[in-house]
C-alpha atoms as a PDB file:
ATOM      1  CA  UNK A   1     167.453 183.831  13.819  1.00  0.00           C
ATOM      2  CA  UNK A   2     170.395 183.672  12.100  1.00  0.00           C
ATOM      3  CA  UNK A   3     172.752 184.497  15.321  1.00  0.00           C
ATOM      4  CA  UNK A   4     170.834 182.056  17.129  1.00  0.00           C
ATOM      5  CA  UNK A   5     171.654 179.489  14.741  1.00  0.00           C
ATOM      6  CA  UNK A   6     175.545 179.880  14.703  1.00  0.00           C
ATOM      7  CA  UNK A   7     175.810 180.078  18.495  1.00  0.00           C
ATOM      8  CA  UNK A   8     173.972 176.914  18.445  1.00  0.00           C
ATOM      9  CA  UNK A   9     176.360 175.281  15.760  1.00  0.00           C
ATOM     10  CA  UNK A  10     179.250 176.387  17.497  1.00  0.00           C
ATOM     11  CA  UNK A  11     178.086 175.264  20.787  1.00  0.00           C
ATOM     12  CA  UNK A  12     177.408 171.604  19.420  1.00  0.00           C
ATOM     13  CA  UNK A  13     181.244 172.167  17.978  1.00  0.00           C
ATOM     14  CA  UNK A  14     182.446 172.533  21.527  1.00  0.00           C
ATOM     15  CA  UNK A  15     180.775 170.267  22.542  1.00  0.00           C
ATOM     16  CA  UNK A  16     181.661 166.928  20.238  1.00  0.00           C
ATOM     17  CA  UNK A  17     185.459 168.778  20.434  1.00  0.00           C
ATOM     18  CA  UNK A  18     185.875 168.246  23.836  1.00  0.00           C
ATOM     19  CA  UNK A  19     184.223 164.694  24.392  1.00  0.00           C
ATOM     20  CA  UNK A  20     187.037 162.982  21.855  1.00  0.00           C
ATOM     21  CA  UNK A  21     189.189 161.415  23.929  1.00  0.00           C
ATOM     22  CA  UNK A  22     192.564 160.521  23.137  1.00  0.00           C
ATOM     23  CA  UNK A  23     194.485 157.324  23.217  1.00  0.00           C
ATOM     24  CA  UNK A  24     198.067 156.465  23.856  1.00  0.00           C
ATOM     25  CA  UNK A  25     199.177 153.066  22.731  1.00  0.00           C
ATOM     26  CA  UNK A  26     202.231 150.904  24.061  1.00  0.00           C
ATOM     27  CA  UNK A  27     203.158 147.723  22.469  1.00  0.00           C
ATOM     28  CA  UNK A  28     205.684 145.435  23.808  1.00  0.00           C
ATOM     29  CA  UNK A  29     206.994 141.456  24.019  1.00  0.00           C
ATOM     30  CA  UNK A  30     207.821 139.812  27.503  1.00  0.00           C
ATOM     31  CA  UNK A  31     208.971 136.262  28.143  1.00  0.00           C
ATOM     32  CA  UNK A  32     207.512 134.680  31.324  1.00  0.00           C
ATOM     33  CA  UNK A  33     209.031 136.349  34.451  1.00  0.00           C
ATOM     34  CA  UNK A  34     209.560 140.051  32.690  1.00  0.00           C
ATOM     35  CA  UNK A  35     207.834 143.130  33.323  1.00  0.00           C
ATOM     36  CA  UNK A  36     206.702 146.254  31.489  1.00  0.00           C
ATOM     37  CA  UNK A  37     207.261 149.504  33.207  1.00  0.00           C
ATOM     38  CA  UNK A  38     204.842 151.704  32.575  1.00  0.00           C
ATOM     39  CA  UNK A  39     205.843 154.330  35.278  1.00  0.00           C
ATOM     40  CA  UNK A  40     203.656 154.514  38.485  1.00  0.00           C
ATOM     41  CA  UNK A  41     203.269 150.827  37.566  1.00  0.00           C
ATOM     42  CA  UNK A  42     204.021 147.770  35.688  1.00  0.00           C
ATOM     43  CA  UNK A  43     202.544 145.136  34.136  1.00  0.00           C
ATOM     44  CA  UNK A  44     204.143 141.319  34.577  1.00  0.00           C
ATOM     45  CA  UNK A  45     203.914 138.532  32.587  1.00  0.00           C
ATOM     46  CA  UNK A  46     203.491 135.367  35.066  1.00  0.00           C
ATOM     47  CA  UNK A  47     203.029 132.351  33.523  1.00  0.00           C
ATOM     48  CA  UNK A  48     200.896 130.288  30.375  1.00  0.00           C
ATOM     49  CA  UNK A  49     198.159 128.569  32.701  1.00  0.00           C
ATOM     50  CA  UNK A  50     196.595 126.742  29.346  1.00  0.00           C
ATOM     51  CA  UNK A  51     197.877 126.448  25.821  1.00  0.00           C
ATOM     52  CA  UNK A  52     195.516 124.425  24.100  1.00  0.00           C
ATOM     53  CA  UNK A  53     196.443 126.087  20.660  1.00  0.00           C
ATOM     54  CA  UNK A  54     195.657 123.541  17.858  1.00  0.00           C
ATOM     55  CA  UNK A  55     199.476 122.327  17.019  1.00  0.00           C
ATOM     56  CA  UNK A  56     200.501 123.178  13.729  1.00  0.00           C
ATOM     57  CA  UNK A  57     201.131 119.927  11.643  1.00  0.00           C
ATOM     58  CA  UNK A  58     197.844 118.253  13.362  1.00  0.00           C
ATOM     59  CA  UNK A  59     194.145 118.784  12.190  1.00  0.00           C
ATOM     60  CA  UNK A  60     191.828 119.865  15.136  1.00  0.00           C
ATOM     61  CA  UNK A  61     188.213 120.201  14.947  1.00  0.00           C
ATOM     62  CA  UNK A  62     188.480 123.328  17.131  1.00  0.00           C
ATOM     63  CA  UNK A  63     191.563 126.232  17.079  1.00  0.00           C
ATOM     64  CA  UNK A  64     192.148 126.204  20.630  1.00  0.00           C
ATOM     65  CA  UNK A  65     193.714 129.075  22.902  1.00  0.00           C
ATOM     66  CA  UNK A  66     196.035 130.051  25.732  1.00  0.00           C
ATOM     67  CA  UNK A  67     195.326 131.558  29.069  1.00  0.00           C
ATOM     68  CA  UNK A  68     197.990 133.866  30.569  1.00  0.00           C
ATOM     69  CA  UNK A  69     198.100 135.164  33.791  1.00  0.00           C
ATOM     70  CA  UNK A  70     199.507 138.706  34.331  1.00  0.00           C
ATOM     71  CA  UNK A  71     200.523 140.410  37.499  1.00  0.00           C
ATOM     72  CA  UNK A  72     200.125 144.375  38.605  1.00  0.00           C
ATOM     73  CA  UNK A  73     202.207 146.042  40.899  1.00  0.00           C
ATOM     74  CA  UNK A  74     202.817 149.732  41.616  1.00  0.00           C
ATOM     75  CA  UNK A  75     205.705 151.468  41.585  1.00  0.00           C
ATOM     76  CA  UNK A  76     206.877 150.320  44.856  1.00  0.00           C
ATOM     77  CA  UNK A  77     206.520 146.758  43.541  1.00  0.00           C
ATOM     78  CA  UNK A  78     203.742 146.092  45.724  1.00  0.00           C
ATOM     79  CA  UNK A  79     201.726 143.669  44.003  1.00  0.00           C
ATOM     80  CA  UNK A  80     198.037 145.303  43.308  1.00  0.00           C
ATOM     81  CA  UNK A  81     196.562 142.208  41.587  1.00  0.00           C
ATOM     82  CA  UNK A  82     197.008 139.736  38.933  1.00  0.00           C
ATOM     83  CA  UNK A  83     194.675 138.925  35.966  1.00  0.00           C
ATOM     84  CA  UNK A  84     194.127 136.212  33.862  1.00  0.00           C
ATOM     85  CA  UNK A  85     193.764 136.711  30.552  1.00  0.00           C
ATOM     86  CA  UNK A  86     193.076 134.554  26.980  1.00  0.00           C
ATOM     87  CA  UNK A  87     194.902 135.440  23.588  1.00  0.00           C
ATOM     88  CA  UNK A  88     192.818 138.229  21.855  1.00  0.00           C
ATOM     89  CA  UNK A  89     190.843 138.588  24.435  1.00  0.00           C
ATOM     90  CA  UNK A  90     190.676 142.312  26.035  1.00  0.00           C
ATOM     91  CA  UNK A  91     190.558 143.309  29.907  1.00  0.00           C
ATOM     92  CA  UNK A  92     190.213 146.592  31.052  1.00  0.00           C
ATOM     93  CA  UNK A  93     192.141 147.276  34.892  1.00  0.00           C
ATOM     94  CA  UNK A  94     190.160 148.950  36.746  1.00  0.00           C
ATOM     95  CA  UNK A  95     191.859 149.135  40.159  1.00  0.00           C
ATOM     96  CA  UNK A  96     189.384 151.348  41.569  1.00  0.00           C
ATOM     97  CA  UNK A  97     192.024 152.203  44.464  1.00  0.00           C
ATOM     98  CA  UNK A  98     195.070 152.879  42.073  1.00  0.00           C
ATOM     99  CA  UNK A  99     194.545 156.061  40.145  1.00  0.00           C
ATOM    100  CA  UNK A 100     196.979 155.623  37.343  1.00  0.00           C
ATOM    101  CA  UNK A 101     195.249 152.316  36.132  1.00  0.00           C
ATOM    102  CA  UNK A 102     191.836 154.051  36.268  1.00  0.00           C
ATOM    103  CA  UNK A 103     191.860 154.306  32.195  1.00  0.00           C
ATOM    104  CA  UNK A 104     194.195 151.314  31.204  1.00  0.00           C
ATOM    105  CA  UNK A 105     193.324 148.376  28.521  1.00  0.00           C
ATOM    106  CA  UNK A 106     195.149 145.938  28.292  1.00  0.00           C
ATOM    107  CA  UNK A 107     194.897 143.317  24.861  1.00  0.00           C
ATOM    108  CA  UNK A 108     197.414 139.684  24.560  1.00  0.00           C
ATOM    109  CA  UNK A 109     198.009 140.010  20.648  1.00  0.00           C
ATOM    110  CA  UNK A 110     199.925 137.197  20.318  1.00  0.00           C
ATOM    111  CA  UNK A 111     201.700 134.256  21.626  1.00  0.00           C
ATOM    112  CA  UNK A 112     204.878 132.518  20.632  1.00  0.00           C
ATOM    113  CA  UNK A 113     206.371 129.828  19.709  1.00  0.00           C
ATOM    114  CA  UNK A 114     203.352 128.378  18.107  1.00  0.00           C
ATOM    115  CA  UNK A 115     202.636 124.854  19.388  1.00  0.00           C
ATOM    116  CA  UNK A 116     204.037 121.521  17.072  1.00  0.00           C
ATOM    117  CA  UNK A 117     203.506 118.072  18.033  1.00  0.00           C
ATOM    118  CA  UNK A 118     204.896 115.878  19.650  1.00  0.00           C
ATOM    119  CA  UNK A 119     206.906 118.745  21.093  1.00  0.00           C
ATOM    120  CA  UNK A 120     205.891 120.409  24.808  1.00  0.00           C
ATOM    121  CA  UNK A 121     206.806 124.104  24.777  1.00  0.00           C
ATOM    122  CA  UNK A 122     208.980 125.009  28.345  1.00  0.00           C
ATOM    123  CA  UNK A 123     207.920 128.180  30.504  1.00  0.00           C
ATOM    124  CA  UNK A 124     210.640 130.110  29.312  1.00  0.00           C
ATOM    125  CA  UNK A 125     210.267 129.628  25.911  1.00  0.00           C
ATOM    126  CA  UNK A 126     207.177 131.512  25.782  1.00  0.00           C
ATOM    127  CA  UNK A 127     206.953 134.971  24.570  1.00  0.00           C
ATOM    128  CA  UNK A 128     203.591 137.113  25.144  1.00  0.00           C
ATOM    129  CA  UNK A 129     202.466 140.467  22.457  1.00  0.00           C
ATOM    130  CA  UNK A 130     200.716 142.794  24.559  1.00  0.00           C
ATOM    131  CA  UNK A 131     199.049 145.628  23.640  1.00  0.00           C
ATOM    132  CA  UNK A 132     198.497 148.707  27.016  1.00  0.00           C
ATOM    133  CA  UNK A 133     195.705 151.299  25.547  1.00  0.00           C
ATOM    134  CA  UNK A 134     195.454 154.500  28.151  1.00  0.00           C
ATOM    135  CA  UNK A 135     192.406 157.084  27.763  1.00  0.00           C
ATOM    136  CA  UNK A 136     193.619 160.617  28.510  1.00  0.00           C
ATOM    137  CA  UNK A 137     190.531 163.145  29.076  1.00  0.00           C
END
């Protein structure tokens, strides 16, 4: 009985050892029009669609946000797709047909410069925190 019980804990050990999955993290800044290489692909940073961030020396009844929209090409630059995408918000690409984005999150942490009024923020000022989570098995 004894035997039987540590096969059984060391087969549930096995087990729980090899379904933790491990996570590699890349965190980076891009203005509009720059790109993150991430090898067999990249990740661009478009444009600010929306910023309807509350400005900071006016009182809003609601906080606001920004939508971004991001572009994915492969490492031939061949454009794969582009996503839009609002401030904290998470999107996982799956690109069923592209392999290396099987696994890949990708998270807007942050957007700068923070909006004041009566002042309208230019394209190129912007500057977009992204965070790229990949799953390895």
């Amino acid at each position: 009985m004894k035997r039987i019980l540590l096969v059984l804990i060391f087969i549930v050990n096995g087990v729980s050892l090899s379904a933790q999955t491990e996570v590699v993290r890349l965190q980076s800044f891009l203005k509009v029009g720059e790109q993150l290489d991430c090898g067999k692909y990249s990740i661009v940073f478009k444009e600010v669609l929306v910023d309807s961030r509350c400005p900071k020396n006016v009182t809003c009844i609601r906080a606001g946000n920004a939508r971004l929209l991001f572009e994915v090409k492969d490492d031939r630059e061949r454009s794969l797709g582009e996503v839009e995408i609002y401030i904290s918000d998470k999107i996982n690409l799956y690109f069923k047909q592209y392999q290396p984005l099987k696994n890949v999150d990708l998270k807007v942490t942050g957007l700068a410069p923070y909006p004041e009024n009566p002042f309208k923020i230019e394209q190129s000022e912007y500057k977009v925190a992204i965070q790229l989570d990949k799953l390895l098995n």
